[in-house]
PDB file of N, CA and C in Angstrom:
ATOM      1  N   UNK A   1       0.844  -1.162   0.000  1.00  0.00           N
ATOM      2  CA  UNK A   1       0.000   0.000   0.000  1.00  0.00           C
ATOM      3  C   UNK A   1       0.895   1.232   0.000  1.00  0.00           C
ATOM      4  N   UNK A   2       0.838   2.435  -0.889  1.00  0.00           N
ATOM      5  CA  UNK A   2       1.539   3.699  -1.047  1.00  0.00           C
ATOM      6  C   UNK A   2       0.613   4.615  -0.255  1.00  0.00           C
ATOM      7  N   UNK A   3       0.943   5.406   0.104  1.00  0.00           N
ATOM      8  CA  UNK A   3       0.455   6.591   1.012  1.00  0.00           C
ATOM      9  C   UNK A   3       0.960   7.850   0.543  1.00  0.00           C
ATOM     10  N   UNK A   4       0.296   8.716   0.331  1.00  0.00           N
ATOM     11  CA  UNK A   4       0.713   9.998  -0.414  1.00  0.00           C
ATOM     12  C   UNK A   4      -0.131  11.034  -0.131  1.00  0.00           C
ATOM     13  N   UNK A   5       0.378  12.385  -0.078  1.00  0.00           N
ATOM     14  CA  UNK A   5      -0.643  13.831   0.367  1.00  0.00           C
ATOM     15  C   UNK A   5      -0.459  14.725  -0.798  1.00  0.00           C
ATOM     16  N   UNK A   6      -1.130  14.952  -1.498  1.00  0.00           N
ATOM     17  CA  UNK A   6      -1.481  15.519  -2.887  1.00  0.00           C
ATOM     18  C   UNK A   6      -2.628  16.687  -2.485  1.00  0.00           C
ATOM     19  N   UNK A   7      -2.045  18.079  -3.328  1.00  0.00           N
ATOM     20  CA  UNK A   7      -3.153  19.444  -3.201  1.00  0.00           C
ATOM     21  C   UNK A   7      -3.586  19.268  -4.683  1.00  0.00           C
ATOM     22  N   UNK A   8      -4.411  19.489  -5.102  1.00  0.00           N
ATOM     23  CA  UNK A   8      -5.585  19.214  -6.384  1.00  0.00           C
ATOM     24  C   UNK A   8      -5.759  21.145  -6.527  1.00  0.00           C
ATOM     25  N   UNK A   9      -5.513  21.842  -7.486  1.00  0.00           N
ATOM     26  CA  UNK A   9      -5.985  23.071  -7.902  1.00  0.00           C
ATOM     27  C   UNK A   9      -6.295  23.054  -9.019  1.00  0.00           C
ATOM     28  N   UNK A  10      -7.975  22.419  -9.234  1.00  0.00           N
ATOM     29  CA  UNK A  10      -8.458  22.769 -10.188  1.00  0.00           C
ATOM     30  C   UNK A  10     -10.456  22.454 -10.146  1.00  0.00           C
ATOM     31  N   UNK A  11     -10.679  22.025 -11.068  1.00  0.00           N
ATOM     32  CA  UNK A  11     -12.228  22.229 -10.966  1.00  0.00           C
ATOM     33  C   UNK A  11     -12.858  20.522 -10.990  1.00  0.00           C
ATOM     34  N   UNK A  12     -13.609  20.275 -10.500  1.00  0.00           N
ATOM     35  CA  UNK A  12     -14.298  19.149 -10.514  1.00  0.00           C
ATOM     36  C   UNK A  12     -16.308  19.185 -10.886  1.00  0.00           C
ATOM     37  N   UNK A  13     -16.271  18.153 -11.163  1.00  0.00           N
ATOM     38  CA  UNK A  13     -17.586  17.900 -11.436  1.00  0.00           C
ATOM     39  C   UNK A  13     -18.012  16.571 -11.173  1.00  0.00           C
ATOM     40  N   UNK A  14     -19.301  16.339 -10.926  1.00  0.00           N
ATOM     41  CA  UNK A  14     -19.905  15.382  -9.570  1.00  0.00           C
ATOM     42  C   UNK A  14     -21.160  14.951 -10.385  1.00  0.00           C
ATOM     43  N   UNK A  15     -20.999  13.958 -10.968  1.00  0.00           N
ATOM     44  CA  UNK A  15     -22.584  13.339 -11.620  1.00  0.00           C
ATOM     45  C   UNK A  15     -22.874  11.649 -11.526  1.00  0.00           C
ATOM     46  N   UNK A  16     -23.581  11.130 -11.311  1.00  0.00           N
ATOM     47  CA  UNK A  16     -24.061   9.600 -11.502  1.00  0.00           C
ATOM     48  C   UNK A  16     -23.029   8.817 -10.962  1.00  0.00           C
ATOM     49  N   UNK A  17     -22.175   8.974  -9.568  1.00  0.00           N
ATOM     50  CA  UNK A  17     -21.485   8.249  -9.346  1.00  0.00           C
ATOM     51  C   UNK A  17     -20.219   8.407 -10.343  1.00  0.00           C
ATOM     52  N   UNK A  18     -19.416   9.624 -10.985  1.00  0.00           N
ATOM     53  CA  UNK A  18     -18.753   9.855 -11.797  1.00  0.00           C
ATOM     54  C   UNK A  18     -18.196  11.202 -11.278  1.00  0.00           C
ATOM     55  N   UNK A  19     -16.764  11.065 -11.394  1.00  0.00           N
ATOM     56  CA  UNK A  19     -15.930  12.311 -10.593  1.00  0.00           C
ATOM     57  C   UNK A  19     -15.268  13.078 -11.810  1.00  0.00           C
ATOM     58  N   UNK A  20     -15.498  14.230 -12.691  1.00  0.00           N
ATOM     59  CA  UNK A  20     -14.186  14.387 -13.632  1.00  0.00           C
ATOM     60  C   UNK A  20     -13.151  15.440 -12.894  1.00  0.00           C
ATOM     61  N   UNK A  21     -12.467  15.402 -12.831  1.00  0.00           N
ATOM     62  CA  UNK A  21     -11.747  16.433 -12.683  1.00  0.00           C
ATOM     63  C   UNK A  21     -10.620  17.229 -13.517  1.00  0.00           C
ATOM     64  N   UNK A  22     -10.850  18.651 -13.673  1.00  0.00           N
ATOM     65  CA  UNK A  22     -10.070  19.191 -14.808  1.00  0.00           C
ATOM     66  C   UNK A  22      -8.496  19.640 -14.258  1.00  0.00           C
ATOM     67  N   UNK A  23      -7.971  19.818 -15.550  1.00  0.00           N
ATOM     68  CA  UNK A  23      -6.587  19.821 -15.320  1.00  0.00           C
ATOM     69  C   UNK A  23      -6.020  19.136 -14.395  1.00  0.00           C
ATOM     70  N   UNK A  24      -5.996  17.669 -14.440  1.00  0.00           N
ATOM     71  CA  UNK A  24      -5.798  16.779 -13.398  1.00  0.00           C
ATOM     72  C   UNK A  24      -4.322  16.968 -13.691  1.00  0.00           C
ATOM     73  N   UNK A  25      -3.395  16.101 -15.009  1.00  0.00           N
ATOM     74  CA  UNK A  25      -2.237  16.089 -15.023  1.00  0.00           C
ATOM     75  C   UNK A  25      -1.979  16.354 -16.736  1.00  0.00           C
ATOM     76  N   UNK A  26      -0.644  17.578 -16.566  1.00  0.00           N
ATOM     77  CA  UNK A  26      -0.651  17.865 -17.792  1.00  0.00           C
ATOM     78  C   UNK A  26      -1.331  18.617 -18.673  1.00  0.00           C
ATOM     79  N   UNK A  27      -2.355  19.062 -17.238  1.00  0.00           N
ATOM     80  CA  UNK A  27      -3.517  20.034 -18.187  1.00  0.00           C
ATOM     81  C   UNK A  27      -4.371  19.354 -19.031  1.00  0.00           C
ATOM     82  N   UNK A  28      -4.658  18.069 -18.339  1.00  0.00           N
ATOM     83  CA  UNK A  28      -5.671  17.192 -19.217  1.00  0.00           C
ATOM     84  C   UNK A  28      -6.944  16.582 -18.166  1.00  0.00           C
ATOM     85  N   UNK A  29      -8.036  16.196 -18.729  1.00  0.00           N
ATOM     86  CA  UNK A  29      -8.806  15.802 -17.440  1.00  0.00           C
ATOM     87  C   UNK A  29      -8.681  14.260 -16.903  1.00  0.00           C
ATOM     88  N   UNK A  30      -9.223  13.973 -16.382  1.00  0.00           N
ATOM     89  CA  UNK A  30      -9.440  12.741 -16.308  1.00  0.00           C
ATOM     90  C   UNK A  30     -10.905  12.574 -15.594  1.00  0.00           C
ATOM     91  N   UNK A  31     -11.313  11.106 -16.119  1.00  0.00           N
ATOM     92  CA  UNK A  31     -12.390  10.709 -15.151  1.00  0.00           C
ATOM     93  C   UNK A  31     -12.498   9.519 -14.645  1.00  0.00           C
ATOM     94  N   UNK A  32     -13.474   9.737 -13.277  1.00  0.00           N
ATOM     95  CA  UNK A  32     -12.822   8.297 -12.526  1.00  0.00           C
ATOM     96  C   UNK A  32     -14.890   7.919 -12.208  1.00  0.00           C
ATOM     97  N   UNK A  33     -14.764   6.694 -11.598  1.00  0.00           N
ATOM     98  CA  UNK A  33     -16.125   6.286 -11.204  1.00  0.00           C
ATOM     99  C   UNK A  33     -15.854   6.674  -9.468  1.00  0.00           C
ATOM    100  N   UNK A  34     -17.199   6.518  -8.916  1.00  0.00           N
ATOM    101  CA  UNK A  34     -16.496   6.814  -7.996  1.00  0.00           C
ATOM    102  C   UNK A  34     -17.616   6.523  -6.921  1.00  0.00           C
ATOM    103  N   UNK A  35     -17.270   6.025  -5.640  1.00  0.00           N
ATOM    104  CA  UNK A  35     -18.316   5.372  -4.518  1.00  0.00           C
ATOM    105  C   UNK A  35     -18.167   5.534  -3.327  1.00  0.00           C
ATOM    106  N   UNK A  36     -19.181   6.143  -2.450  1.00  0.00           N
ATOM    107  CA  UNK A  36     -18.369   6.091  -0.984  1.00  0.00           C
ATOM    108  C   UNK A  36     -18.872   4.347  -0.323  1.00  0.00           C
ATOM    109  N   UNK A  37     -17.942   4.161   1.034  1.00  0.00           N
ATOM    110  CA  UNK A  37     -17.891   3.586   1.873  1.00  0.00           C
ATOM    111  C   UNK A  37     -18.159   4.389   3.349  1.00  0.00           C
ATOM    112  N   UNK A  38     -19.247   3.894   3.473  1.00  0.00           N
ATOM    113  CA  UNK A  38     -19.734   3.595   5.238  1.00  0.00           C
ATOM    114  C   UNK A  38     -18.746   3.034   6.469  1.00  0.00           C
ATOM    115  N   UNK A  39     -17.649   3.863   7.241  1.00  0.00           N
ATOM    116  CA  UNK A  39     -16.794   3.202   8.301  1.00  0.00           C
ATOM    117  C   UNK A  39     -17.335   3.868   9.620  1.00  0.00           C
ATOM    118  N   UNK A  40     -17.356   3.271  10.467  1.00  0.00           N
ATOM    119  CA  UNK A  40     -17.286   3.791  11.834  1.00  0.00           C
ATOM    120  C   UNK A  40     -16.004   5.143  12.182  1.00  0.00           C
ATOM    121  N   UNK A  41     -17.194   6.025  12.411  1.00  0.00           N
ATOM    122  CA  UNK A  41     -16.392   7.234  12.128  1.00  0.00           C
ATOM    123  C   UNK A  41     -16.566   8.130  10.934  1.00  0.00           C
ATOM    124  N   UNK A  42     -16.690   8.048   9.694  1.00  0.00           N
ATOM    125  CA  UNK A  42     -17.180   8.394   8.621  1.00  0.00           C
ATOM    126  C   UNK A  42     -16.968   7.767   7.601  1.00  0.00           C
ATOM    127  N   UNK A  43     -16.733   8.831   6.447  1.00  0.00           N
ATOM    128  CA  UNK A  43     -16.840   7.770   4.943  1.00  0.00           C
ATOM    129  C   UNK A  43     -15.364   7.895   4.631  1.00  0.00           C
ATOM    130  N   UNK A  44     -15.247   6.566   3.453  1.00  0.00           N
ATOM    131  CA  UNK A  44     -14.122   6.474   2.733  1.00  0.00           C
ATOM    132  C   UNK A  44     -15.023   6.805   1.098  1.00  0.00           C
ATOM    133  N   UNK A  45     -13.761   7.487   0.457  1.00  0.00           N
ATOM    134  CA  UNK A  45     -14.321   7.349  -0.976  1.00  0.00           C
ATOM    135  C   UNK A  45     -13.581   6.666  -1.999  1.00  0.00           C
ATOM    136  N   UNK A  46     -14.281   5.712  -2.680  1.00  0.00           N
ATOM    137  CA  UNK A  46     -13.301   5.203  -3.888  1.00  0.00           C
ATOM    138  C   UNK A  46     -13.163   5.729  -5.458  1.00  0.00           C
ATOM    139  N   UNK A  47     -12.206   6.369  -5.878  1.00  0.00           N
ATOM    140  CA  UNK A  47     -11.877   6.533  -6.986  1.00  0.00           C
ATOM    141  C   UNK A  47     -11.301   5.537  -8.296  1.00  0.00           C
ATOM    142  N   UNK A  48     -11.851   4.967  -9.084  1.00  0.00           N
ATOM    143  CA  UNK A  48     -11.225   4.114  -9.993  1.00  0.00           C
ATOM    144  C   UNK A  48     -11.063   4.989 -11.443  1.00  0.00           C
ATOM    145  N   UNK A  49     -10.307   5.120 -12.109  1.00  0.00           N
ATOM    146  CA  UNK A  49      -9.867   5.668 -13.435  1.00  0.00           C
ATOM    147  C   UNK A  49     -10.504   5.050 -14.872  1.00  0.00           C
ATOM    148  N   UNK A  50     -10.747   3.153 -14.676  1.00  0.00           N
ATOM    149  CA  UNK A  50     -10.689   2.360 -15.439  1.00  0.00           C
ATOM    150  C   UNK A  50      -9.255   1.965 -15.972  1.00  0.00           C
ATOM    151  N   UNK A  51      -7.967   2.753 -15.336  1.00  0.00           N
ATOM    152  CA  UNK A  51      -7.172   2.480 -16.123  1.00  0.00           C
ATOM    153  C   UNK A  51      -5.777   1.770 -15.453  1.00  0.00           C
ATOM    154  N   UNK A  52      -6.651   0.982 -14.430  1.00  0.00           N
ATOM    155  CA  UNK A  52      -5.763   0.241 -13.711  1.00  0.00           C
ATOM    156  C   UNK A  52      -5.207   0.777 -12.132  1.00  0.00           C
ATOM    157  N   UNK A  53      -5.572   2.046 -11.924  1.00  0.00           N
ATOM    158  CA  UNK A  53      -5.588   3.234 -10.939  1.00  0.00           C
ATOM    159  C   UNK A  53      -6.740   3.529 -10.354  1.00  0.00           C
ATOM    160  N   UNK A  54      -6.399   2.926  -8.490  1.00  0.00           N
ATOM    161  CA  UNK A  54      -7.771   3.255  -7.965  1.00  0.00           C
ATOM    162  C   UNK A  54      -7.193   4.144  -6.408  1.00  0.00           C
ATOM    163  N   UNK A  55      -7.869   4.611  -6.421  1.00  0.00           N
ATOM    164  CA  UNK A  55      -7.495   5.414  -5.091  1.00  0.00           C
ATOM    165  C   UNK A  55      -8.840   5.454  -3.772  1.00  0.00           C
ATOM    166  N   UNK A  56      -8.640   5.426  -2.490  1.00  0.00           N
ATOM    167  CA  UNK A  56      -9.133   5.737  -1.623  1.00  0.00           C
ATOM    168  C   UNK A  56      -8.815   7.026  -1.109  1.00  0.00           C
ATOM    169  N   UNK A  57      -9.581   8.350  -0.472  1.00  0.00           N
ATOM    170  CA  UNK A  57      -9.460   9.290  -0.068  1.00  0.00           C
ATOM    171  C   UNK A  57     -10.028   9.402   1.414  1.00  0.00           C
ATOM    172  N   UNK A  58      -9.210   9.592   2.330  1.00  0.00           N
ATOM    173  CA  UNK A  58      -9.943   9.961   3.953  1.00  0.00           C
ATOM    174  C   UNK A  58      -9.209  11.273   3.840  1.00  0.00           C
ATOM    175  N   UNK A  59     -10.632  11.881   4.846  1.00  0.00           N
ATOM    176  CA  UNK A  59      -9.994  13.367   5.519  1.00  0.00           C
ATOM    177  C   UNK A  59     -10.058  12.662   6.455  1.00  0.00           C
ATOM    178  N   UNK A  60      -8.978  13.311   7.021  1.00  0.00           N
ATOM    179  CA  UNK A  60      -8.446  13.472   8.716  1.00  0.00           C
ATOM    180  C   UNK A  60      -8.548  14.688   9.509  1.00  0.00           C
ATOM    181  N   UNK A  61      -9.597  14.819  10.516  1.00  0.00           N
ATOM    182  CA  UNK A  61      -9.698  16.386  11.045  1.00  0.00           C
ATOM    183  C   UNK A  61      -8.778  16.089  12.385  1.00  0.00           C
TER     184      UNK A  61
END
């Protein structure tokens, strides 16, 4: 498992279980599917690309 802290400055959009986000890398977009998870304590979210690249996201307050 890799662990990494990444700042995102750019624009997103939120439809049907579908995340795009612009100027992801390279100034290109990408889009991912995307689902939360229910944990004790709050949610996890899953990001998949289709392109072999999936990511989980927690905030930590």
């Amino acid at each position: 498992m890799n662990t990494f802290q990444q700042e995102y400055k750019g624009n997103s959009t939120i439809s049907n279980w579908n995340v795009t986000l612009t100027n992801r890398y390279q100034g290109k977009n990408q889009q991912f599917d995307a689902h939360f998870q229910a944990v004790k304590g709050g949610r996890l979210l899953y990001l998949n690309n289709r392109a072999g690249e999936e990511y989980m996201l927690v905030r930590i307050c």
